[in-house]
PDB file of N, CA and C in Angstrom:
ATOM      1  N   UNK A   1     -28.846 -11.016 -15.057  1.00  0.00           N
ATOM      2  CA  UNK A   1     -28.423  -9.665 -15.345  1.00  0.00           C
ATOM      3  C   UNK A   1     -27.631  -9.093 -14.162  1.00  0.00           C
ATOM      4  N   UNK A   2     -28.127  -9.234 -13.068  1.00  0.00           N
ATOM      5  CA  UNK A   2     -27.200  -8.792 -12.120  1.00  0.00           C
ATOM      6  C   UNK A   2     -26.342  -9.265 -11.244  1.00  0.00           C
ATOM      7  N   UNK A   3     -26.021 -10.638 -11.732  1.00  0.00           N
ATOM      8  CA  UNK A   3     -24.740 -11.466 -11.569  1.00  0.00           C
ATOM      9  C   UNK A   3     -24.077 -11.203 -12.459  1.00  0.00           C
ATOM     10  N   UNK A   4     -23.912 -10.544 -14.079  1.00  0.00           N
ATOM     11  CA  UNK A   4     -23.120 -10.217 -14.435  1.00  0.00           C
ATOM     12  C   UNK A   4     -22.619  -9.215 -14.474  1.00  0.00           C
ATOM     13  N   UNK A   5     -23.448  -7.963 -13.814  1.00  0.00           N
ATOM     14  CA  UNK A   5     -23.003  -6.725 -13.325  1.00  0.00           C
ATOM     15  C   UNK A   5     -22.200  -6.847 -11.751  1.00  0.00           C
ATOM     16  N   UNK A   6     -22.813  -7.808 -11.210  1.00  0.00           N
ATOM     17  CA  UNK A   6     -21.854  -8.044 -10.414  1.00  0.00           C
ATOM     18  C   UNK A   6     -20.406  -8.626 -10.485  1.00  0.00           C
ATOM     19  N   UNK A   7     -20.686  -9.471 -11.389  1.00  0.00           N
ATOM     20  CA  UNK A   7     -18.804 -10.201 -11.542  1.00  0.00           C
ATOM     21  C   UNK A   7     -17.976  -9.097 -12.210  1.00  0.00           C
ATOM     22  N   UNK A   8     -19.314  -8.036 -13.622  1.00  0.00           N
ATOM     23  CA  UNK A   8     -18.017  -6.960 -13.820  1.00  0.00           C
ATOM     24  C   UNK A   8     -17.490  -6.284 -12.526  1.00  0.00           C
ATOM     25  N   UNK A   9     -18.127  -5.568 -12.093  1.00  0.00           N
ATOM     26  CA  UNK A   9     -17.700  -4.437 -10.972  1.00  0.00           C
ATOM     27  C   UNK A   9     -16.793  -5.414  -9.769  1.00  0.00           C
ATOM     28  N   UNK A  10     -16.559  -6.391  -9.117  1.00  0.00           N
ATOM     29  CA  UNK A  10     -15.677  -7.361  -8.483  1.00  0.00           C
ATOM     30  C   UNK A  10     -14.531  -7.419  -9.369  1.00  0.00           C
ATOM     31  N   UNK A  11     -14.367  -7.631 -10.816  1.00  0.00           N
ATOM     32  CA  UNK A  11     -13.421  -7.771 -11.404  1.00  0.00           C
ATOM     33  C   UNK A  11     -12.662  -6.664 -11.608  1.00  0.00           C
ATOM     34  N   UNK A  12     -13.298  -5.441 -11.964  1.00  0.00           N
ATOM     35  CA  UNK A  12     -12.714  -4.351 -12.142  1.00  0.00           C
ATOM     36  C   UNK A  12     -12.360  -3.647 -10.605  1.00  0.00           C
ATOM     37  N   UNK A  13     -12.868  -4.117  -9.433  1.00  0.00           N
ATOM     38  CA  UNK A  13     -12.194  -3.820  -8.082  1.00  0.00           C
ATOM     39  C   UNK A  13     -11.005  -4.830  -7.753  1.00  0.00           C
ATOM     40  N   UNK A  14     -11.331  -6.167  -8.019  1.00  0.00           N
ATOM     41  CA  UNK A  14      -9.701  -7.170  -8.121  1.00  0.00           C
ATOM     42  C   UNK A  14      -9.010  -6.463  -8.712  1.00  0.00           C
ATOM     43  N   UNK A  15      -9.116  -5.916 -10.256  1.00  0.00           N
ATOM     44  CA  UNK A  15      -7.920  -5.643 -11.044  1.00  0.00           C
ATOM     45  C   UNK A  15      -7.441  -4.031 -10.415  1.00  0.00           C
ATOM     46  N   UNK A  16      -8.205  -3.463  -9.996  1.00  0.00           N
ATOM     47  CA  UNK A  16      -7.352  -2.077  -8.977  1.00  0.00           C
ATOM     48  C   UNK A  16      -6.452  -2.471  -7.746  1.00  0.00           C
ATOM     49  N   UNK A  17      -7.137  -3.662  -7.322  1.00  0.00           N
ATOM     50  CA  UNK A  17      -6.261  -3.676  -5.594  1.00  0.00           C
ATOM     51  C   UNK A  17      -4.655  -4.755  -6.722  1.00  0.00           C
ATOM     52  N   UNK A  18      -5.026  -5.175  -7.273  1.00  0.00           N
ATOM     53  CA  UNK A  18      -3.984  -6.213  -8.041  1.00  0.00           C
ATOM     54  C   UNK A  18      -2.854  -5.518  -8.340  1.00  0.00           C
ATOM     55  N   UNK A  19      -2.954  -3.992  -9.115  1.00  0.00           N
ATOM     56  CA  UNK A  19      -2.347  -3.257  -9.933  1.00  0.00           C
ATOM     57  C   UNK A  19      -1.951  -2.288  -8.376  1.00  0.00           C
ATOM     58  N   UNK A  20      -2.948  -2.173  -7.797  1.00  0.00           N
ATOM     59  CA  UNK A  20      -2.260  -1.195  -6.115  1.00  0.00           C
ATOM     60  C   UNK A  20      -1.107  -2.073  -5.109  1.00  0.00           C
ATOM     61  N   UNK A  21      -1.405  -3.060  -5.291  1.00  0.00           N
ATOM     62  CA  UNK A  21      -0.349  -4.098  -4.210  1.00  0.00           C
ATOM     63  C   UNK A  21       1.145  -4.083  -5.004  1.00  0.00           C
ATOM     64  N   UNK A  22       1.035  -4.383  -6.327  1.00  0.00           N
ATOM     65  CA  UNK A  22       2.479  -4.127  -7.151  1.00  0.00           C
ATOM     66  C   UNK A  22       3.374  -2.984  -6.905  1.00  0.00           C
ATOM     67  N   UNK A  23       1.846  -1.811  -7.109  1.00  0.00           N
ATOM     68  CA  UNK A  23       3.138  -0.520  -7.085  1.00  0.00           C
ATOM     69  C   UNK A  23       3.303  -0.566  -4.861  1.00  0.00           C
ATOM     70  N   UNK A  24       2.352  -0.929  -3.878  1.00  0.00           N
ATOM     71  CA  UNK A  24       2.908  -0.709  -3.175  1.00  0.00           C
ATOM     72  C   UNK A  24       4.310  -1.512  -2.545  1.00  0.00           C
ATOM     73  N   UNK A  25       3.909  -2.767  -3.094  1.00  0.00           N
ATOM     74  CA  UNK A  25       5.438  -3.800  -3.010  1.00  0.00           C
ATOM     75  C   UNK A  25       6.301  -3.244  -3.923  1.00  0.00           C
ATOM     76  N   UNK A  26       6.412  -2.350  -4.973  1.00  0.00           N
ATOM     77  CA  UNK A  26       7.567  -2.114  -5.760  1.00  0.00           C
ATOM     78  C   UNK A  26       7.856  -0.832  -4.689  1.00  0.00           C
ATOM     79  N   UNK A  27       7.093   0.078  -4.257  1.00  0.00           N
ATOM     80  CA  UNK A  27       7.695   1.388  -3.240  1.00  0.00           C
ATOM     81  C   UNK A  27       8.276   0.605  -1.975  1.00  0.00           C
ATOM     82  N   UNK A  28       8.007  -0.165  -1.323  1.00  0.00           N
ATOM     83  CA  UNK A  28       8.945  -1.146  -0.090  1.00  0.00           C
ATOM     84  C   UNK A  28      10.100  -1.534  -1.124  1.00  0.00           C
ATOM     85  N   UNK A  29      10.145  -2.230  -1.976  1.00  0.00           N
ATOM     86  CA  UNK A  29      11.749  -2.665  -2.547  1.00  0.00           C
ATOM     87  C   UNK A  29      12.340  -1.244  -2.894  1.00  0.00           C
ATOM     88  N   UNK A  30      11.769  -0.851  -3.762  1.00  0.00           N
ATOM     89  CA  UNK A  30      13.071   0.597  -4.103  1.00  0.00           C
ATOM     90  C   UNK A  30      13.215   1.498  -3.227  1.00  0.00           C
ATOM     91  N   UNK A  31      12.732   1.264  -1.835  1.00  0.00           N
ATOM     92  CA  UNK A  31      13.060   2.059  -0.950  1.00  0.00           C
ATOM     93  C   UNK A  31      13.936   1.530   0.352  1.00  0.00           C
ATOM     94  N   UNK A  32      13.972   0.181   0.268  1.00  0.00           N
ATOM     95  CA  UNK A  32      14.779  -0.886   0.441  1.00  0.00           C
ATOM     96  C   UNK A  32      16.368  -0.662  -0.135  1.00  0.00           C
ATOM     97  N   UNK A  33      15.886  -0.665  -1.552  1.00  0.00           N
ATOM     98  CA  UNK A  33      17.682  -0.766  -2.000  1.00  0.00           C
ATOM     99  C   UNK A  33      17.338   0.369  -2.111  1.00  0.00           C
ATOM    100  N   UNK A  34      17.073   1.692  -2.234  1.00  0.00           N
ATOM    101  CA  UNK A  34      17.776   3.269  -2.649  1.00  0.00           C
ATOM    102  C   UNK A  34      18.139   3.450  -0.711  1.00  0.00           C
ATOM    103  N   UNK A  35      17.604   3.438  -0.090  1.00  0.00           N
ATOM    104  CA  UNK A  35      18.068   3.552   1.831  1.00  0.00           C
ATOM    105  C   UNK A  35      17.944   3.005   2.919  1.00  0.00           C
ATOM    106  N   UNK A  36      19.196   2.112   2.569  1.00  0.00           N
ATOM    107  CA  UNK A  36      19.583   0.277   3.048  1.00  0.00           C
ATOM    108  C   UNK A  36      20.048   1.273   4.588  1.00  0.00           C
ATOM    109  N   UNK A  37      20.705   2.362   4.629  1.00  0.00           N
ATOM    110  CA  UNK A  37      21.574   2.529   6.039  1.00  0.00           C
ATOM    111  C   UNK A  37      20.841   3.295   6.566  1.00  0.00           C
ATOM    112  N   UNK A  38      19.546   3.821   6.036  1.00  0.00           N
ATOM    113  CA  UNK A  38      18.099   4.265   7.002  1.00  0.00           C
ATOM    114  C   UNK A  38      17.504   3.373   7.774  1.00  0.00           C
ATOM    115  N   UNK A  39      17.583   3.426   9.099  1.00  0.00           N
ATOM    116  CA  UNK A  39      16.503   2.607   9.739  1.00  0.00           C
ATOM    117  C   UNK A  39      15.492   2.237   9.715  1.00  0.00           C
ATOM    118  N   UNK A  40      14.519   2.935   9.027  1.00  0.00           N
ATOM    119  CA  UNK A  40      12.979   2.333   9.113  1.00  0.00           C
ATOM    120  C   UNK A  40      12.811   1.646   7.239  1.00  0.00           C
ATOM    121  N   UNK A  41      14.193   1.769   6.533  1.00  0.00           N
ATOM    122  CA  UNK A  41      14.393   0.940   5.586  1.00  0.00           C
ATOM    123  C   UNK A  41      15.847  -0.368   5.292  1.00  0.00           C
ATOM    124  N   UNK A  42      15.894   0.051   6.570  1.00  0.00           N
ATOM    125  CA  UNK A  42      17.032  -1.094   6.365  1.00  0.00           C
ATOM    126  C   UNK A  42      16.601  -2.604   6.284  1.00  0.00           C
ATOM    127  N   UNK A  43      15.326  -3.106   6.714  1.00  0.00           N
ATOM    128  CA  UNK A  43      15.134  -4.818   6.238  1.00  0.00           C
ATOM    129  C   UNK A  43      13.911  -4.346   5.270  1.00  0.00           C
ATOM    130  N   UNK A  44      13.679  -5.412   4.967  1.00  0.00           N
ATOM    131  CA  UNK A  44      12.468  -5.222   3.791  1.00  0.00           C
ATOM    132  C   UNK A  44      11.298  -5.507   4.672  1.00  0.00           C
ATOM    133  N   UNK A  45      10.841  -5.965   5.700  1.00  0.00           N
ATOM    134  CA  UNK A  45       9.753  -6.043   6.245  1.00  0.00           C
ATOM    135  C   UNK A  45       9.658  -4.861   6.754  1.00  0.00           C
ATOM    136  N   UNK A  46      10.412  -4.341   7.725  1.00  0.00           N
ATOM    137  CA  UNK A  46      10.651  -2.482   8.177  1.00  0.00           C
ATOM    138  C   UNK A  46      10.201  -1.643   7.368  1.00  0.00           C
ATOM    139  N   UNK A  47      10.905  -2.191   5.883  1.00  0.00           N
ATOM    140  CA  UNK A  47      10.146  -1.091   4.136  1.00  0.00           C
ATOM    141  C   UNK A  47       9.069  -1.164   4.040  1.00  0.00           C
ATOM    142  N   UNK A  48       8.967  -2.651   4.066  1.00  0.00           N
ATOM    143  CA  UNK A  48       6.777  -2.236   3.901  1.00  0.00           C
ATOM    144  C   UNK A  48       6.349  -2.155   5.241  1.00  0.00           C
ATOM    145  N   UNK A  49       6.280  -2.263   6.584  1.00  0.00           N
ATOM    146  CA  UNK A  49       5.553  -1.513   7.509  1.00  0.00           C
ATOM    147  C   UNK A  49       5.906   0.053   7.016  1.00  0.00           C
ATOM    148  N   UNK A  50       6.674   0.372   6.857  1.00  0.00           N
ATOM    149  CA  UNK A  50       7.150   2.058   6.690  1.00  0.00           C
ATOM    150  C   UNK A  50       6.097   2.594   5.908  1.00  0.00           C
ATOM    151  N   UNK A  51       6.165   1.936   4.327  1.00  0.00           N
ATOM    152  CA  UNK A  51       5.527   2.114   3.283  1.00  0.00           C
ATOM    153  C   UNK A  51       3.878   2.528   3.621  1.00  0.00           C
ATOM    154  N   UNK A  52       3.560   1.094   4.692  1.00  0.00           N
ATOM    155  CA  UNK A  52       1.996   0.946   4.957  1.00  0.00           C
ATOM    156  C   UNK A  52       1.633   2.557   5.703  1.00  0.00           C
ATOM    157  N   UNK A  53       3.116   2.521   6.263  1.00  0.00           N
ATOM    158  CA  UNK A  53       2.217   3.569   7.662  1.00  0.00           C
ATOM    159  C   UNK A  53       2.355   4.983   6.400  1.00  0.00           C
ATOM    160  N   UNK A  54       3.096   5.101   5.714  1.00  0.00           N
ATOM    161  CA  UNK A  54       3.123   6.622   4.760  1.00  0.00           C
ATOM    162  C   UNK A  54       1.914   6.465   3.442  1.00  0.00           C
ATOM    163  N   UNK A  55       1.308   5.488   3.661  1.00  0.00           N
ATOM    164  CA  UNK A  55       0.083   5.498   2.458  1.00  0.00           C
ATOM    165  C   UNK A  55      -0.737   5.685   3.452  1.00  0.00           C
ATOM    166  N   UNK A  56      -1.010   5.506   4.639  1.00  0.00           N
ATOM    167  CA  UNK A  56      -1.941   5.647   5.750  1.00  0.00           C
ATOM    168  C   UNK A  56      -3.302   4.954   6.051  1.00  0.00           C
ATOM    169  N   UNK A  57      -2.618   4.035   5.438  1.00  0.00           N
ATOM    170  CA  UNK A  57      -3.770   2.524   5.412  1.00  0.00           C
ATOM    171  C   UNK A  57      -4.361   2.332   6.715  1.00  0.00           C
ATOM    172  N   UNK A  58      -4.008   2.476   7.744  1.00  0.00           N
ATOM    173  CA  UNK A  58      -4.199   1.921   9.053  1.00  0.00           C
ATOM    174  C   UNK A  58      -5.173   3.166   9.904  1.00  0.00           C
ATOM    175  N   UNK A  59      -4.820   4.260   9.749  1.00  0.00           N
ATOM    176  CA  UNK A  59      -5.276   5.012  10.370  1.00  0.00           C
ATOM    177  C   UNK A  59      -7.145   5.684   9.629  1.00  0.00           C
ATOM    178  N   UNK A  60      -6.533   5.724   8.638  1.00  0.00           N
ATOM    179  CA  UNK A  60      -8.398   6.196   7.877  1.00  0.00           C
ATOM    180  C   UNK A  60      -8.136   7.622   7.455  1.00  0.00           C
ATOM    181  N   UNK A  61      -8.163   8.211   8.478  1.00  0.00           N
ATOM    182  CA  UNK A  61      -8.057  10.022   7.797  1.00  0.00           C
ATOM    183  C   UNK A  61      -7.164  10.649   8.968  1.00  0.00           C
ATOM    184  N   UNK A  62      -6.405  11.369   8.518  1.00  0.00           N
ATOM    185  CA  UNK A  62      -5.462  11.896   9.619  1.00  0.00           C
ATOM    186  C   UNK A  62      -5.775  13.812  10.164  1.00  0.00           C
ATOM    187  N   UNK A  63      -5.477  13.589  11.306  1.00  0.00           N
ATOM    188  CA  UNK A  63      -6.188  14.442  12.498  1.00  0.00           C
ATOM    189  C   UNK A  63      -5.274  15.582  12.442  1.00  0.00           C
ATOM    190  N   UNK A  64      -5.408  16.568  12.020  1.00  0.00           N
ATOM    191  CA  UNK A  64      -4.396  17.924  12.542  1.00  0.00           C
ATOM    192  C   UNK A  64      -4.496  18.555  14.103  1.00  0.00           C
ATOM    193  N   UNK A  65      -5.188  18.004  14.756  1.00  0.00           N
ATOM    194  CA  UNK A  65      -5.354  17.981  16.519  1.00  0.00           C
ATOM    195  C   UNK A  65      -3.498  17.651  17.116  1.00  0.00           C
ATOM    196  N   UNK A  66      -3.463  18.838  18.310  1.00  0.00           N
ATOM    197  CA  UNK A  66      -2.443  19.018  18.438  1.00  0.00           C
ATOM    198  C   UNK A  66      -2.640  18.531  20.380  1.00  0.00           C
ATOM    199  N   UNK A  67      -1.953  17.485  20.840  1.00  0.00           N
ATOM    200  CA  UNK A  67      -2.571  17.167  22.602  1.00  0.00           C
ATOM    201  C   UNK A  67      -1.533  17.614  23.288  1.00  0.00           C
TER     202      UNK A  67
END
């Protein structure tokens, strides 16, 4: 019973990060080709670091502290 409550809830967390990685690789490409002569989108690796740092994956929760 609770190996199969477990494989649901794993499956239904695969199929969110599955369906989240698409749209965040589709926001690095169309931001890629819509602002090729922007710098922090001019290569496609530049697009998705850009991308990563404006979803704010890295940081956790962001600080309104002013130093």
């Amino acid at each position: 019973m609770y190996t199969n409550m477990l494989n649901k809830v794993m499956m239904t967390v695969l199929n969110f990060f599955a369906s989240y990685v698409w749209h965040f690789l589709g926001y690095a490409i169309a931001f890629h080709i819509l602002l090729p002569d922007s710098a922090p989108f001019a290569f496609f690796s530049d697009s998705f670091i850009k991308v990563r740092t404006l979803t704010d994956l890295t940081k956790g929760k962001r600080t309104t502290e002013r130093t």
